[in-house]
N, C-alpha and C. Protein backbone atom coordinates (compact mmCIF):
# COMPACT_ATOMS: atom_id res chain seq x y z
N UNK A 1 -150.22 -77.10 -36.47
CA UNK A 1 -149.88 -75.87 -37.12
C UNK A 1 -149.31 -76.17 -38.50
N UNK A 2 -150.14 -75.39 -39.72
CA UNK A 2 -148.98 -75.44 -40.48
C UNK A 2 -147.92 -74.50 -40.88
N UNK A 3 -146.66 -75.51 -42.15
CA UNK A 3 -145.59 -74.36 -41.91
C UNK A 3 -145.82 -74.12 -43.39
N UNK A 4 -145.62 -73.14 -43.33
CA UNK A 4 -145.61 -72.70 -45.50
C UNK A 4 -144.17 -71.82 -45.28
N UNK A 5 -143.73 -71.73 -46.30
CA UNK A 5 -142.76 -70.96 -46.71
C UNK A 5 -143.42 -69.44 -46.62
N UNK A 6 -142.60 -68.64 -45.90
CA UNK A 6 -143.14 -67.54 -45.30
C UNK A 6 -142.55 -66.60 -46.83
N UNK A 7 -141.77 -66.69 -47.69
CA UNK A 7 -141.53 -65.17 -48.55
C UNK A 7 -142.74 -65.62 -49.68
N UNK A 8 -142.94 -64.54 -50.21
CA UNK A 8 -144.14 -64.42 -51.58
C UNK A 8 -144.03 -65.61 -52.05
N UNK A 9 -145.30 -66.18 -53.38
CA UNK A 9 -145.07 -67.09 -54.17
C UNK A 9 -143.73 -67.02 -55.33
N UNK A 10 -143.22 -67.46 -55.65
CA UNK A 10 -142.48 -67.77 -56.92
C UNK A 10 -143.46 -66.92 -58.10
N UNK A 11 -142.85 -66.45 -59.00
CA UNK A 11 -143.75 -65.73 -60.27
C UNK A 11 -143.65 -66.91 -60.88
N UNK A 12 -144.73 -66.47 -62.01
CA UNK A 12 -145.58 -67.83 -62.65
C UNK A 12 -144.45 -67.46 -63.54
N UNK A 13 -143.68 -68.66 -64.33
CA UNK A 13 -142.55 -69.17 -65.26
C UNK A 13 -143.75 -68.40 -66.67
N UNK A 14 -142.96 -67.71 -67.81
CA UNK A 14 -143.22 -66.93 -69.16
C UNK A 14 -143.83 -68.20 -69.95
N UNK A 15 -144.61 -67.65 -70.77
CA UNK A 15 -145.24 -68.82 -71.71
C UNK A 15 -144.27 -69.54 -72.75
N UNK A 16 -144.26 -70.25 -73.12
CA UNK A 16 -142.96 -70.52 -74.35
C UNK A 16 -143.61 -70.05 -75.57
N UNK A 17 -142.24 -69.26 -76.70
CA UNK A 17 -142.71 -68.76 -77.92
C UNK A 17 -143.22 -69.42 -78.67
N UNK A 18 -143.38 -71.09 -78.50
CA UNK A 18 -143.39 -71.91 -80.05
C UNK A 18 -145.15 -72.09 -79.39
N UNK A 19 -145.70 -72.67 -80.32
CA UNK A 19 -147.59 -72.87 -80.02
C UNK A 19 -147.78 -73.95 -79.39
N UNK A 20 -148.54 -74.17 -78.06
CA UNK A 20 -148.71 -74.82 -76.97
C UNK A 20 -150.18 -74.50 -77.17
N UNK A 21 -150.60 -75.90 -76.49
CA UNK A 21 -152.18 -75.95 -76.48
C UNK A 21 -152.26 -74.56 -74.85
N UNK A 22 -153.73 -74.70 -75.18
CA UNK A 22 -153.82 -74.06 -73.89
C UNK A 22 -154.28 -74.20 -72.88
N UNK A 23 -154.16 -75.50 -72.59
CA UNK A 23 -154.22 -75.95 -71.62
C UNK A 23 -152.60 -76.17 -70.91
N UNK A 24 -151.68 -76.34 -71.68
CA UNK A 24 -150.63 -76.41 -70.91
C UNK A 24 -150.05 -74.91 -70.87
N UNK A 25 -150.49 -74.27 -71.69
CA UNK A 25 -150.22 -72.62 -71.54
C UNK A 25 -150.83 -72.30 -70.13
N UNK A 26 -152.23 -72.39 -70.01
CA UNK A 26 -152.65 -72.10 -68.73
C UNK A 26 -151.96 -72.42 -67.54
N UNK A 27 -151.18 -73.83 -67.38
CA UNK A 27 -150.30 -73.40 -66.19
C UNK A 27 -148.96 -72.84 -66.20
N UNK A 28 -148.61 -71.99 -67.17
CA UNK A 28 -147.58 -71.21 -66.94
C UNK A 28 -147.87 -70.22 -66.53
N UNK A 29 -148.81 -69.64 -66.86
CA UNK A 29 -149.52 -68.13 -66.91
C UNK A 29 -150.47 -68.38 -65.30
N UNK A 30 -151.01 -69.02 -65.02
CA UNK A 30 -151.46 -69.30 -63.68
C UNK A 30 -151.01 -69.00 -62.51
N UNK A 31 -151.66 -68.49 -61.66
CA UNK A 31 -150.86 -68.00 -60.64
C UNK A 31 -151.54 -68.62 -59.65
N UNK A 32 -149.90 -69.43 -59.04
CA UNK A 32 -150.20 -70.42 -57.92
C UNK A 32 -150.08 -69.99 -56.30
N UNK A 33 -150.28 -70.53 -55.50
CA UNK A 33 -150.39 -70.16 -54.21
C UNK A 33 -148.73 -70.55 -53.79
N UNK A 34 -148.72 -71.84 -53.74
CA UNK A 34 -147.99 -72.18 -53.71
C UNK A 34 -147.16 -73.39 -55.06
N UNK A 35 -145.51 -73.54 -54.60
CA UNK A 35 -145.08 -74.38 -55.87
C UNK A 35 -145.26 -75.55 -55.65
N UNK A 36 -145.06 -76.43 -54.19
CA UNK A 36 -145.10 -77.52 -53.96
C UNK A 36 -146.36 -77.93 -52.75
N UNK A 37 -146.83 -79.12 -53.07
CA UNK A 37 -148.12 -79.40 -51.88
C UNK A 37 -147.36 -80.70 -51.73
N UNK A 38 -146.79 -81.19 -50.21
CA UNK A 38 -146.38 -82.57 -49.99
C UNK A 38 -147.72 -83.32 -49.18
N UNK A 39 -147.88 -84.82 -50.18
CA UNK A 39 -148.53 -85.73 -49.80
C UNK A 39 -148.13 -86.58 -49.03
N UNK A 40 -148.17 -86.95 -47.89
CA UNK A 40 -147.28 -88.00 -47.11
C UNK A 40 -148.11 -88.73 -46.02
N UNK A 41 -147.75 -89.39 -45.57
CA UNK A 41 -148.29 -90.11 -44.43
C UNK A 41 -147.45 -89.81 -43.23
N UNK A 42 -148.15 -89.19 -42.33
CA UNK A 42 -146.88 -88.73 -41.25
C UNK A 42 -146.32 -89.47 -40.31
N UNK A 43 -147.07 -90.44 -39.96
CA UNK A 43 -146.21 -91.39 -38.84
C UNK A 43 -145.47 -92.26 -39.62
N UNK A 44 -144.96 -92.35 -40.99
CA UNK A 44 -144.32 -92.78 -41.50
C UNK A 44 -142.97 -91.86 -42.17
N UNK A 45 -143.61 -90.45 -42.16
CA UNK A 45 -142.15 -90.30 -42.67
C UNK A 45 -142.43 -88.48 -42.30
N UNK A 46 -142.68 -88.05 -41.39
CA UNK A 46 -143.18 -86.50 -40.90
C UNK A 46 -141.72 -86.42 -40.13
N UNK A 47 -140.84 -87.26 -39.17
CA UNK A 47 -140.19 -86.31 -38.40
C UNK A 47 -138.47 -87.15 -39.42
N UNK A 48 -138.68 -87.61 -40.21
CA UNK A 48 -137.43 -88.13 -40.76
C UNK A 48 -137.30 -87.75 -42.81
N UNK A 49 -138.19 -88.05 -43.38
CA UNK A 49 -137.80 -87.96 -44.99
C UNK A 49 -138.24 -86.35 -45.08
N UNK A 50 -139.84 -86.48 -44.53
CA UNK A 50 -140.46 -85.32 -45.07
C UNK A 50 -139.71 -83.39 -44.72
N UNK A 51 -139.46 -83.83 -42.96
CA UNK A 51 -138.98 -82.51 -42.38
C UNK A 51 -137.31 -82.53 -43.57
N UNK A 52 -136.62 -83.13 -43.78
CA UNK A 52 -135.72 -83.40 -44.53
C UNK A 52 -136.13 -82.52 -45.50
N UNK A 53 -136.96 -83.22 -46.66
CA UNK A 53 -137.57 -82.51 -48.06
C UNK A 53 -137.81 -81.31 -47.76
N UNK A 54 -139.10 -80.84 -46.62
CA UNK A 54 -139.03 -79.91 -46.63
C UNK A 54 -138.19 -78.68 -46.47
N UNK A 55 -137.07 -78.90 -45.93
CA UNK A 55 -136.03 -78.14 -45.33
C UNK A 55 -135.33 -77.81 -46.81
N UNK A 56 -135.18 -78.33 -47.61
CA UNK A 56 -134.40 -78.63 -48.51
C UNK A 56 -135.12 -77.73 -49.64
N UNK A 57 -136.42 -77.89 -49.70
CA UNK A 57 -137.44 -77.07 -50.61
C UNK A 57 -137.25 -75.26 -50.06
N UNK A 58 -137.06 -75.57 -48.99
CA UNK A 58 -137.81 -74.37 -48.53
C UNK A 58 -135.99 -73.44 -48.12
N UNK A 59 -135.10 -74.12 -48.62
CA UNK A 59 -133.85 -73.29 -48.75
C UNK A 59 -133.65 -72.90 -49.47
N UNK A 60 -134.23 -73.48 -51.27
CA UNK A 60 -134.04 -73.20 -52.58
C UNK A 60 -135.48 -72.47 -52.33
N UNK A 61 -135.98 -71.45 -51.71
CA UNK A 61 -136.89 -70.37 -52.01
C UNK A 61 -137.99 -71.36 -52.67
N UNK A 62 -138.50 -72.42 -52.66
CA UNK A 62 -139.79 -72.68 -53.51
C UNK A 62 -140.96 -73.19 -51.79
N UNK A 63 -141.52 -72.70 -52.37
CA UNK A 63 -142.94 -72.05 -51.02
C UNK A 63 -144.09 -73.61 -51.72
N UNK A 64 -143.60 -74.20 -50.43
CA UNK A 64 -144.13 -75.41 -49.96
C UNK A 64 -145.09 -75.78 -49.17
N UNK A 65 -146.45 -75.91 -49.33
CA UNK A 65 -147.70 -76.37 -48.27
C UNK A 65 -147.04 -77.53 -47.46
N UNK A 66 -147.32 -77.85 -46.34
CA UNK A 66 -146.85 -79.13 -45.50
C UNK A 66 -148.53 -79.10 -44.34
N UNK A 67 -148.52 -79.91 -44.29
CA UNK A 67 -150.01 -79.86 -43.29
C UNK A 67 -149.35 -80.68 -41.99
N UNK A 68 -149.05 -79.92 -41.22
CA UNK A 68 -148.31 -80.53 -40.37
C UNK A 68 -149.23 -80.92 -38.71
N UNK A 69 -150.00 -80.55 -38.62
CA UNK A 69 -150.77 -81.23 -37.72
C UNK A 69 -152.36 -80.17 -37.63
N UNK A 70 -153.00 -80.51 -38.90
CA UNK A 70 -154.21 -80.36 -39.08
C UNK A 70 -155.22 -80.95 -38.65
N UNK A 71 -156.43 -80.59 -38.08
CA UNK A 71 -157.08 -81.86 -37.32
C UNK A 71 -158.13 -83.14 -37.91
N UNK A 72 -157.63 -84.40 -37.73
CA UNK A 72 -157.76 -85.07 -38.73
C UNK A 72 -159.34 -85.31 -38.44
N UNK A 73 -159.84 -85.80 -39.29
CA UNK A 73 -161.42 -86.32 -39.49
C UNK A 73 -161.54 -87.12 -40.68
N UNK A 74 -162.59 -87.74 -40.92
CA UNK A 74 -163.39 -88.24 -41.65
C UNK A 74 -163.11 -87.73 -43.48
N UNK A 75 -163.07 -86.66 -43.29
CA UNK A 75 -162.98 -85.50 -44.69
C UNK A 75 -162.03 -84.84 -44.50
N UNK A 76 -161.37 -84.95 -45.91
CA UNK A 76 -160.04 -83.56 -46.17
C UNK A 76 -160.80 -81.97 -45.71
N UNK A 77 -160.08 -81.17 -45.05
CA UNK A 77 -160.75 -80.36 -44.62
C UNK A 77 -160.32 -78.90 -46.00
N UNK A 78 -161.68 -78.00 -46.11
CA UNK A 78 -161.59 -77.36 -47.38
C UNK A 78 -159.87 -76.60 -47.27
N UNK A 79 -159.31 -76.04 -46.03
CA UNK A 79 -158.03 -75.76 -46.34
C UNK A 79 -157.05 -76.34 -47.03
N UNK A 80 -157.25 -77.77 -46.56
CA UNK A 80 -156.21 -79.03 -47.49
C UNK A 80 -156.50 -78.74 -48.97
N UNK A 81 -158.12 -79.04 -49.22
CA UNK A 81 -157.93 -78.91 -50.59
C UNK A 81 -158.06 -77.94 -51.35
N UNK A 82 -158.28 -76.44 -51.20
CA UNK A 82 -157.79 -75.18 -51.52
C UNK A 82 -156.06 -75.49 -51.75
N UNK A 83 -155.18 -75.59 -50.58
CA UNK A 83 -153.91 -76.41 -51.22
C UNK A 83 -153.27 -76.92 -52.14
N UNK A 84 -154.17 -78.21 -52.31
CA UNK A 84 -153.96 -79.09 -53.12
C UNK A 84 -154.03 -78.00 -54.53
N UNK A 85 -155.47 -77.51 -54.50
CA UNK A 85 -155.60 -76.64 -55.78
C UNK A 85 -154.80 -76.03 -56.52
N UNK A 86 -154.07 -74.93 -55.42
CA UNK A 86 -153.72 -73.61 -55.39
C UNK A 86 -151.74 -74.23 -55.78
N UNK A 87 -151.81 -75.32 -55.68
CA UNK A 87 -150.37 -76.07 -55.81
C UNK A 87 -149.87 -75.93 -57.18
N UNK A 88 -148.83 -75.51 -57.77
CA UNK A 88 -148.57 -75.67 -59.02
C UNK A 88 -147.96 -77.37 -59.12
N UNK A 89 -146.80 -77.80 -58.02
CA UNK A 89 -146.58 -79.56 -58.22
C UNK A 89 -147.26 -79.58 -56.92
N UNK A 90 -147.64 -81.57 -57.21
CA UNK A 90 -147.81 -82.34 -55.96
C UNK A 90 -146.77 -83.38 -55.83
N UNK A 91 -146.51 -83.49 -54.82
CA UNK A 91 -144.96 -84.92 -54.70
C UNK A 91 -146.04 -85.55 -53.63
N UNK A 92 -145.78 -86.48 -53.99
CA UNK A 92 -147.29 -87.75 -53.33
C UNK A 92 -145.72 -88.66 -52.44
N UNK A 93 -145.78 -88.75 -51.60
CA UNK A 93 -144.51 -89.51 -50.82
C UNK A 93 -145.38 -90.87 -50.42
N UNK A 94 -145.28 -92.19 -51.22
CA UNK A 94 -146.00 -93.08 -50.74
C UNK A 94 -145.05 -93.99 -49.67
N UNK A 95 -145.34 -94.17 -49.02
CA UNK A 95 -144.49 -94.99 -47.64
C UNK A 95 -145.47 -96.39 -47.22
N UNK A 96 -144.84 -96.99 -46.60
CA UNK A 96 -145.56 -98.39 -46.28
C UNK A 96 -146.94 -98.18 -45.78
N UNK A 97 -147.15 -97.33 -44.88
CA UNK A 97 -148.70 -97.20 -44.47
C UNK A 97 -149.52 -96.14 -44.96
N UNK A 98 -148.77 -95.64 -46.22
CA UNK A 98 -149.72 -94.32 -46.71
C UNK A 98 -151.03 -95.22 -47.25
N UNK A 99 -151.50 -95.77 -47.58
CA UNK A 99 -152.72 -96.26 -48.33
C UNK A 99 -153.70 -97.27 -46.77
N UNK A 100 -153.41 -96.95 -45.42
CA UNK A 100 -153.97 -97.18 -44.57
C UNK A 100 -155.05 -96.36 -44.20
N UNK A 101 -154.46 -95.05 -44.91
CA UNK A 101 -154.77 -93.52 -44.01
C UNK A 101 -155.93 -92.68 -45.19
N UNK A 102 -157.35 -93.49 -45.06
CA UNK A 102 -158.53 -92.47 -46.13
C UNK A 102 -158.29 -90.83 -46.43
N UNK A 103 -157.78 -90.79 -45.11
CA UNK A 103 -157.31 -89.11 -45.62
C UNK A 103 -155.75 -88.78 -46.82
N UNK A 104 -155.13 -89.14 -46.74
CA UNK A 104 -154.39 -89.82 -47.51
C UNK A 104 -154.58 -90.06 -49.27
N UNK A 105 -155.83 -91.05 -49.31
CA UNK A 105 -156.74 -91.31 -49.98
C UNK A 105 -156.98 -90.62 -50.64
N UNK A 106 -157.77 -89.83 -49.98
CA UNK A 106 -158.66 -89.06 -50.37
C UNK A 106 -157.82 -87.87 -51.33
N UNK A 107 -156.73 -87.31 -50.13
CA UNK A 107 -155.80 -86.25 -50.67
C UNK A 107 -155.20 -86.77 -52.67
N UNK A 108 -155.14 -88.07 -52.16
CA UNK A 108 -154.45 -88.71 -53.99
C UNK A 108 -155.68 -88.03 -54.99
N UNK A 109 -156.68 -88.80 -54.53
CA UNK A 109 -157.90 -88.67 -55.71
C UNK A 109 -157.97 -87.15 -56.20
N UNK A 110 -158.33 -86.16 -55.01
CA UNK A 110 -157.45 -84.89 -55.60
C UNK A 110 -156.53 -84.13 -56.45
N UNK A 111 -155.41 -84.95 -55.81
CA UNK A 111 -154.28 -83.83 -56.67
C UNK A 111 -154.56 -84.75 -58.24
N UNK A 112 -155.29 -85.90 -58.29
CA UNK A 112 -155.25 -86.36 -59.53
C UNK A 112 -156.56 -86.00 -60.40
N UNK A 113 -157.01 -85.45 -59.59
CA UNK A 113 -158.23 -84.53 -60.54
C UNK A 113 -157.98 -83.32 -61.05
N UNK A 114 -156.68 -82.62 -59.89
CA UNK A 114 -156.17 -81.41 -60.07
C UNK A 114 -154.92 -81.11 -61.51
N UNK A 115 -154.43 -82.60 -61.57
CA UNK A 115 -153.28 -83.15 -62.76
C UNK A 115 -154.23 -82.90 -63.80
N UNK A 116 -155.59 -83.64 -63.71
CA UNK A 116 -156.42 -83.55 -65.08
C UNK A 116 -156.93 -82.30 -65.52
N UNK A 117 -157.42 -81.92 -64.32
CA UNK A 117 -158.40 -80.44 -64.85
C UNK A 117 -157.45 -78.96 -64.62
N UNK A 118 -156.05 -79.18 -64.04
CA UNK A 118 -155.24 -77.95 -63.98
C UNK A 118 -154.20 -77.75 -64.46
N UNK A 119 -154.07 -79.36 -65.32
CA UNK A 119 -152.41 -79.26 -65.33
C UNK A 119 -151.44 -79.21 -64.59
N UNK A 120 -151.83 -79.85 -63.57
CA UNK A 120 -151.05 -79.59 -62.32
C UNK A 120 -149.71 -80.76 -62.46
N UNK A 121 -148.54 -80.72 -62.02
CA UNK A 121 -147.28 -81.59 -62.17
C UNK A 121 -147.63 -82.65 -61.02
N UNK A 122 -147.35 -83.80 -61.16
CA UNK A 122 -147.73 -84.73 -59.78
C UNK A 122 -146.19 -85.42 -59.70
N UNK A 123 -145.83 -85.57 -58.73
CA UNK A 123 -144.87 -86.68 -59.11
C UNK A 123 -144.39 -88.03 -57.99
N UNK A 124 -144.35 -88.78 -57.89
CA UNK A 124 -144.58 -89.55 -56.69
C UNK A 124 -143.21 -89.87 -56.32
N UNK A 125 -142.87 -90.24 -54.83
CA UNK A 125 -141.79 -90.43 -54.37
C UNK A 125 -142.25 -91.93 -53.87
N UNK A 126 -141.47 -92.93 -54.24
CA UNK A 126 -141.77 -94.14 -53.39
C UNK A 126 -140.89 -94.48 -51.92
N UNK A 127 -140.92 -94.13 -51.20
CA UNK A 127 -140.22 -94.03 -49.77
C UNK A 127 -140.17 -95.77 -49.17
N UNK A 128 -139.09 -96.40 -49.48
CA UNK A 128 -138.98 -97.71 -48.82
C UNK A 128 -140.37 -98.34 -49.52
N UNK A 129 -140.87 -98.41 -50.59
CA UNK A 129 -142.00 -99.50 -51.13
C UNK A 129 -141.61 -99.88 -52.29
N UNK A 130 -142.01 -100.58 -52.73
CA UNK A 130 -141.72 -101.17 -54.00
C UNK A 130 -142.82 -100.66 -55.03
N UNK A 131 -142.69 -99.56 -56.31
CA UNK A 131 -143.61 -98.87 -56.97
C UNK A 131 -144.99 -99.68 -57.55
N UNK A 132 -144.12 -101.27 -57.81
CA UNK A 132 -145.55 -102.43 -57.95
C UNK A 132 -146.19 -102.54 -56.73
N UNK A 133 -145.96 -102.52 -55.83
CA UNK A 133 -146.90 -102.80 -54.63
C UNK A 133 -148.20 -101.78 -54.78
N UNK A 134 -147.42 -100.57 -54.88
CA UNK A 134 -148.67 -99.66 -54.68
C UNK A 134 -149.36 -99.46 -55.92
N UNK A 135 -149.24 -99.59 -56.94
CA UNK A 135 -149.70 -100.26 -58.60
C UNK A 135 -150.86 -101.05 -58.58
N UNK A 136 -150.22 -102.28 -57.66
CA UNK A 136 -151.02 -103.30 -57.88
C UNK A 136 -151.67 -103.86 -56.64
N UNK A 137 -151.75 -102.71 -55.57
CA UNK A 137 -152.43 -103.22 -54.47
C UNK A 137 -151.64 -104.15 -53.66
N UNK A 138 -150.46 -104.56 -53.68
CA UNK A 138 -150.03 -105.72 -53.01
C UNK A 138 -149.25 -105.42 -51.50
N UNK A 139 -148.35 -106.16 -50.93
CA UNK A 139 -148.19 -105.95 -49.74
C UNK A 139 -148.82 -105.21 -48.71
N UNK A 140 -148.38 -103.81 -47.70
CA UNK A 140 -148.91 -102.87 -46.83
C UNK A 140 -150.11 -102.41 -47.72
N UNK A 141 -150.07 -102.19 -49.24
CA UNK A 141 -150.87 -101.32 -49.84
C UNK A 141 -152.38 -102.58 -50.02
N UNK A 142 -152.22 -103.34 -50.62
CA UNK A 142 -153.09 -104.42 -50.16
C UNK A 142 -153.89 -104.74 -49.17
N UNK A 143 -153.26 -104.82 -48.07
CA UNK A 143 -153.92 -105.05 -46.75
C UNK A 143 -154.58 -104.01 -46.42
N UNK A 144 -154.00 -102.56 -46.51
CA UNK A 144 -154.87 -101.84 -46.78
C UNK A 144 -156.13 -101.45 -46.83
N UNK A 145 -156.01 -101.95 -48.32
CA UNK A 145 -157.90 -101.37 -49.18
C UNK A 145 -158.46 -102.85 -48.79
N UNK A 146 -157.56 -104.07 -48.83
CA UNK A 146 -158.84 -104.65 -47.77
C UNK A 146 -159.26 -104.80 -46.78
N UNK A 147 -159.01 -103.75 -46.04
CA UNK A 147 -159.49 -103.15 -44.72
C UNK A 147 -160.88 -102.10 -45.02
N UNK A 148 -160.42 -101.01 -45.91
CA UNK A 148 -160.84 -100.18 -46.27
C UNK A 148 -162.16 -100.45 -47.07
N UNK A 149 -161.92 -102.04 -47.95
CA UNK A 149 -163.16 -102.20 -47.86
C UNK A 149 -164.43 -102.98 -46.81
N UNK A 150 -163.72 -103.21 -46.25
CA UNK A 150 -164.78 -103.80 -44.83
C UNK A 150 -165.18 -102.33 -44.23
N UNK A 151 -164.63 -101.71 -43.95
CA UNK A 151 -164.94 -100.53 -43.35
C UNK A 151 -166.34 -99.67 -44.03
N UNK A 152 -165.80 -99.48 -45.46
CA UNK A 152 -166.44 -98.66 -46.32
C UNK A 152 -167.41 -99.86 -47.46
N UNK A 153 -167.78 -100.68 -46.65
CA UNK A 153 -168.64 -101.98 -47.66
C UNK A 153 -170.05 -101.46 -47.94
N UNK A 154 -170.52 -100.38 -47.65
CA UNK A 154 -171.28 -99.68 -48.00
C UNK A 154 -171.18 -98.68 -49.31
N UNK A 155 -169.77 -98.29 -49.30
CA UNK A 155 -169.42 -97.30 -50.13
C UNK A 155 -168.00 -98.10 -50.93
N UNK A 156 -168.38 -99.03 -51.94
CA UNK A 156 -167.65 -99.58 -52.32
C UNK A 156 -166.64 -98.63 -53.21
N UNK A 157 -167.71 -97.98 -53.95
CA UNK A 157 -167.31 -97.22 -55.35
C UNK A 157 -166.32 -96.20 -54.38
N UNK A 158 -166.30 -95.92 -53.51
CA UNK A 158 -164.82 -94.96 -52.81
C UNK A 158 -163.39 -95.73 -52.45
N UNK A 159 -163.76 -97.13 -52.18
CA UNK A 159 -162.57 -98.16 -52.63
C UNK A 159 -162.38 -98.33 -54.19
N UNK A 160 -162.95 -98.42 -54.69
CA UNK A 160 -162.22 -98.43 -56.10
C UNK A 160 -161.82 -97.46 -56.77
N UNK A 161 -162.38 -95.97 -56.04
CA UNK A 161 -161.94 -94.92 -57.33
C UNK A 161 -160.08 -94.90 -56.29
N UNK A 162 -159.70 -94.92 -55.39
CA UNK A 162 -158.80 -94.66 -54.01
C UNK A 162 -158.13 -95.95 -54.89
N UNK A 163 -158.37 -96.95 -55.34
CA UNK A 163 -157.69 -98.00 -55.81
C UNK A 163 -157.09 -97.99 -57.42
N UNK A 164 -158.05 -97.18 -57.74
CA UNK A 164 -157.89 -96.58 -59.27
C UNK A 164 -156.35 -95.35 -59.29
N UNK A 165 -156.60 -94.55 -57.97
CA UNK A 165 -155.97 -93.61 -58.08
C UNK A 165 -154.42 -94.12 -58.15
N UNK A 166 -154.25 -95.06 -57.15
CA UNK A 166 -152.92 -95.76 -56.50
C UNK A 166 -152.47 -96.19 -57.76
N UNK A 167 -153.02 -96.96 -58.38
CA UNK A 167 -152.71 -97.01 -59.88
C UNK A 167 -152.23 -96.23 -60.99
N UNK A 168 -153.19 -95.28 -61.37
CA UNK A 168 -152.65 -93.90 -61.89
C UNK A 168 -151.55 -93.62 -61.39
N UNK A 169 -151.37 -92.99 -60.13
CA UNK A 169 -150.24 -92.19 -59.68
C UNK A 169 -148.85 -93.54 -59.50
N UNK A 170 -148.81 -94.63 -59.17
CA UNK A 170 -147.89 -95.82 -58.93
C UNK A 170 -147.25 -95.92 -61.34
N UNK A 171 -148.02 -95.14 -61.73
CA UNK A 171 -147.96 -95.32 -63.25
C UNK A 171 -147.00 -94.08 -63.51
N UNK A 172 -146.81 -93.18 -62.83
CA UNK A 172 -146.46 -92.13 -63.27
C UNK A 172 -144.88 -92.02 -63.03
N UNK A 173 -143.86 -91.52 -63.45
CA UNK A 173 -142.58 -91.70 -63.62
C UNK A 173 -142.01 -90.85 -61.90
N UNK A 174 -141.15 -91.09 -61.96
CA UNK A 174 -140.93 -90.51 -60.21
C UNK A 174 -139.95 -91.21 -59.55
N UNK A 175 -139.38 -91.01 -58.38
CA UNK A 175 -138.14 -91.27 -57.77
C UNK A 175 -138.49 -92.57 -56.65
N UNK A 176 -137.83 -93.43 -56.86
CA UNK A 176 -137.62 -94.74 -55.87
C UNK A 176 -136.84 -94.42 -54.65
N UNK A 177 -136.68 -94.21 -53.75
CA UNK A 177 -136.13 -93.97 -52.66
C UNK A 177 -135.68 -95.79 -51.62
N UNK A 178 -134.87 -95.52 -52.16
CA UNK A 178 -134.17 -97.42 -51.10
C UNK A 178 -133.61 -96.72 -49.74
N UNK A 179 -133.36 -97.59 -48.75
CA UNK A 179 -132.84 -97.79 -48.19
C UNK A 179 -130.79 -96.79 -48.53
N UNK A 180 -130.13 -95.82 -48.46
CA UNK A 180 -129.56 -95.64 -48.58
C UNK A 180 -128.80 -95.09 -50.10
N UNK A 181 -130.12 -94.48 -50.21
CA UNK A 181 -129.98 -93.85 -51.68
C UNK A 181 -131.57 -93.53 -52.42
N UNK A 182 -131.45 -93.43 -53.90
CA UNK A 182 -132.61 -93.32 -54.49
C UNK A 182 -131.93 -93.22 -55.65
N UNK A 183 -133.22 -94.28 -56.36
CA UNK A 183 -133.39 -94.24 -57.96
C UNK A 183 -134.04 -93.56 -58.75
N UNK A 184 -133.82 -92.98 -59.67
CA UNK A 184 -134.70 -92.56 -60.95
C UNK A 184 -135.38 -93.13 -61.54
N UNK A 185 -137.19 -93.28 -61.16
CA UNK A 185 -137.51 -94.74 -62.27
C UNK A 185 -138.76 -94.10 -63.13
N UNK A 186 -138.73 -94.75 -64.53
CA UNK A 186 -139.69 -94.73 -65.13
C UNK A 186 -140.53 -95.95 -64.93
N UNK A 187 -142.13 -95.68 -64.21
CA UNK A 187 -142.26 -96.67 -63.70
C UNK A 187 -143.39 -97.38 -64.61
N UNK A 188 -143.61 -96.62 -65.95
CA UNK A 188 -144.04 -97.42 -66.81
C UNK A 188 -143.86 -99.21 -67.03
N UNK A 189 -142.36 -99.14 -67.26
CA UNK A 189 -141.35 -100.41 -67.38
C UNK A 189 -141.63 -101.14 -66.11
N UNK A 190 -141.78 -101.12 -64.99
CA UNK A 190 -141.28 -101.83 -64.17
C UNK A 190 -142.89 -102.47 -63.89
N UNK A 191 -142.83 -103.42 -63.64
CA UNK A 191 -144.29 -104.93 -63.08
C UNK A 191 -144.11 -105.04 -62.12
C-alpha cells in the first residue's frame, strides 16, 4: 500500500520579480502532485531512517510519495514513474544495498532525467555510505554493478547509463548521514 500525505498539494511557490530563464520559472509556476518523491532501498532503511523522514515530512504539511510496498518486477511500474514526474523534489536515500536493487536503478535514471527536463530539485541523502563509494562504484556499490553486469551482459549500455547516474547524483551536494548524526556536504570537494 502506498501512503501519500492525505491533505491537498502545497500551492506552487510565486515566480520571483527579477528575470529568470524559463525554464527555472517553469517550476515555480508548475503544478506538482506532490512536493517530495523518496528514493530508498527498503530493506535497508523502510522501517528505521525512511518511516522516520517520512513522519517528519508529513508533520510539516509537505505531501510526500513513499512506495511502500508496490509490487516489485522487472520494470518501474507507470505509477512509480508518474511520481517521480509529478514530484516537485526527489531525496534519493542511498544506503549500502541501494545500487543492488535495478529497480532502484532504474528509479535514479529517472528522477535524473526529470532534474534535466523539469527542473526538478534532487538531493541525495547518503545513509551510512561513504558519498565516494557511490561516485566511484566502490565498496557495496561496486559489487553491485558487478553483479548487475553479469546479469544484464546482454544489456550492457543499462549498466553504464545506472553507473553514469550513481555518479551524477553521488556529484550533487546533499546530506551525509553517520552513524549518530549527519553532515552537510558539498560533495563536489570530497574524492
Amino acid at each position: 500500500m502506498m501512503r501519500k500525505h492525505s491533505s491537498p498539494p502545497s500551492p506552487s511557490f510565486p515566480t520571483s520579480s527579477s528575470s529568470s530563464s524559463s525554464s527555472s520559472s517553469s517550476f515555480f509556476t508548475q503544478s506538482w502532485t506532490y512536493d517530495v518523491f523518496l528514493s530508498y532501498r527498503g530493506e535497508d532503511t523502510r522501517k528505521t531512517f525512511i518511516d522516520h523522514l517520512y513522519t517528519a515530512l508529513d508533520r510539516q504539511g509537505i505531501h510526500t510519495f513513499i512506495d511502500d510496498e508496490l509490487p516489485r518486477g522487472e520494470e518501474i511500474s507507470p505509477a512509480l514513474l508518474n511520481a517521480i514526474e509529478e514530484s516537485k523534489i526527489s531525496v534519493i536515500v542511498f544506503s549500502e544495498n541501494y545500487a543492488s536493487s535495478s529497480w532502484c536503478l532504474d528509479e535514479l535514471v529517472k528522477i535524473l532525467e526529470y532534474k534535466k527536463s523539469k527542473q526538478q530539485l534532487v538531493m541525495p541523502i547518503f545513509y551510512k555510505v561513504d558519498p565516494s563509494d557511490v561516485r566511484n562504484q566502490r565498496s557495496s556499490f561496486g559489487d553491485a554493478l558487478v553483479d548487475h553486469e553479469h546479469k544484464f551482459k546482454d544489456d550492457m549500455e543499462k549498466v553504464l547509463e545506472w553507473r553514469r547516474a550513481l555518479t551524477e547524483a553521488a556529484n550533487l551536494s546533499g546530506l551525509h548521514f553517520k552513524e549518530g548524526g549527519y553532515i552537510i556536504s558539498n560533495n563536489y570537494c570530497m574524492t
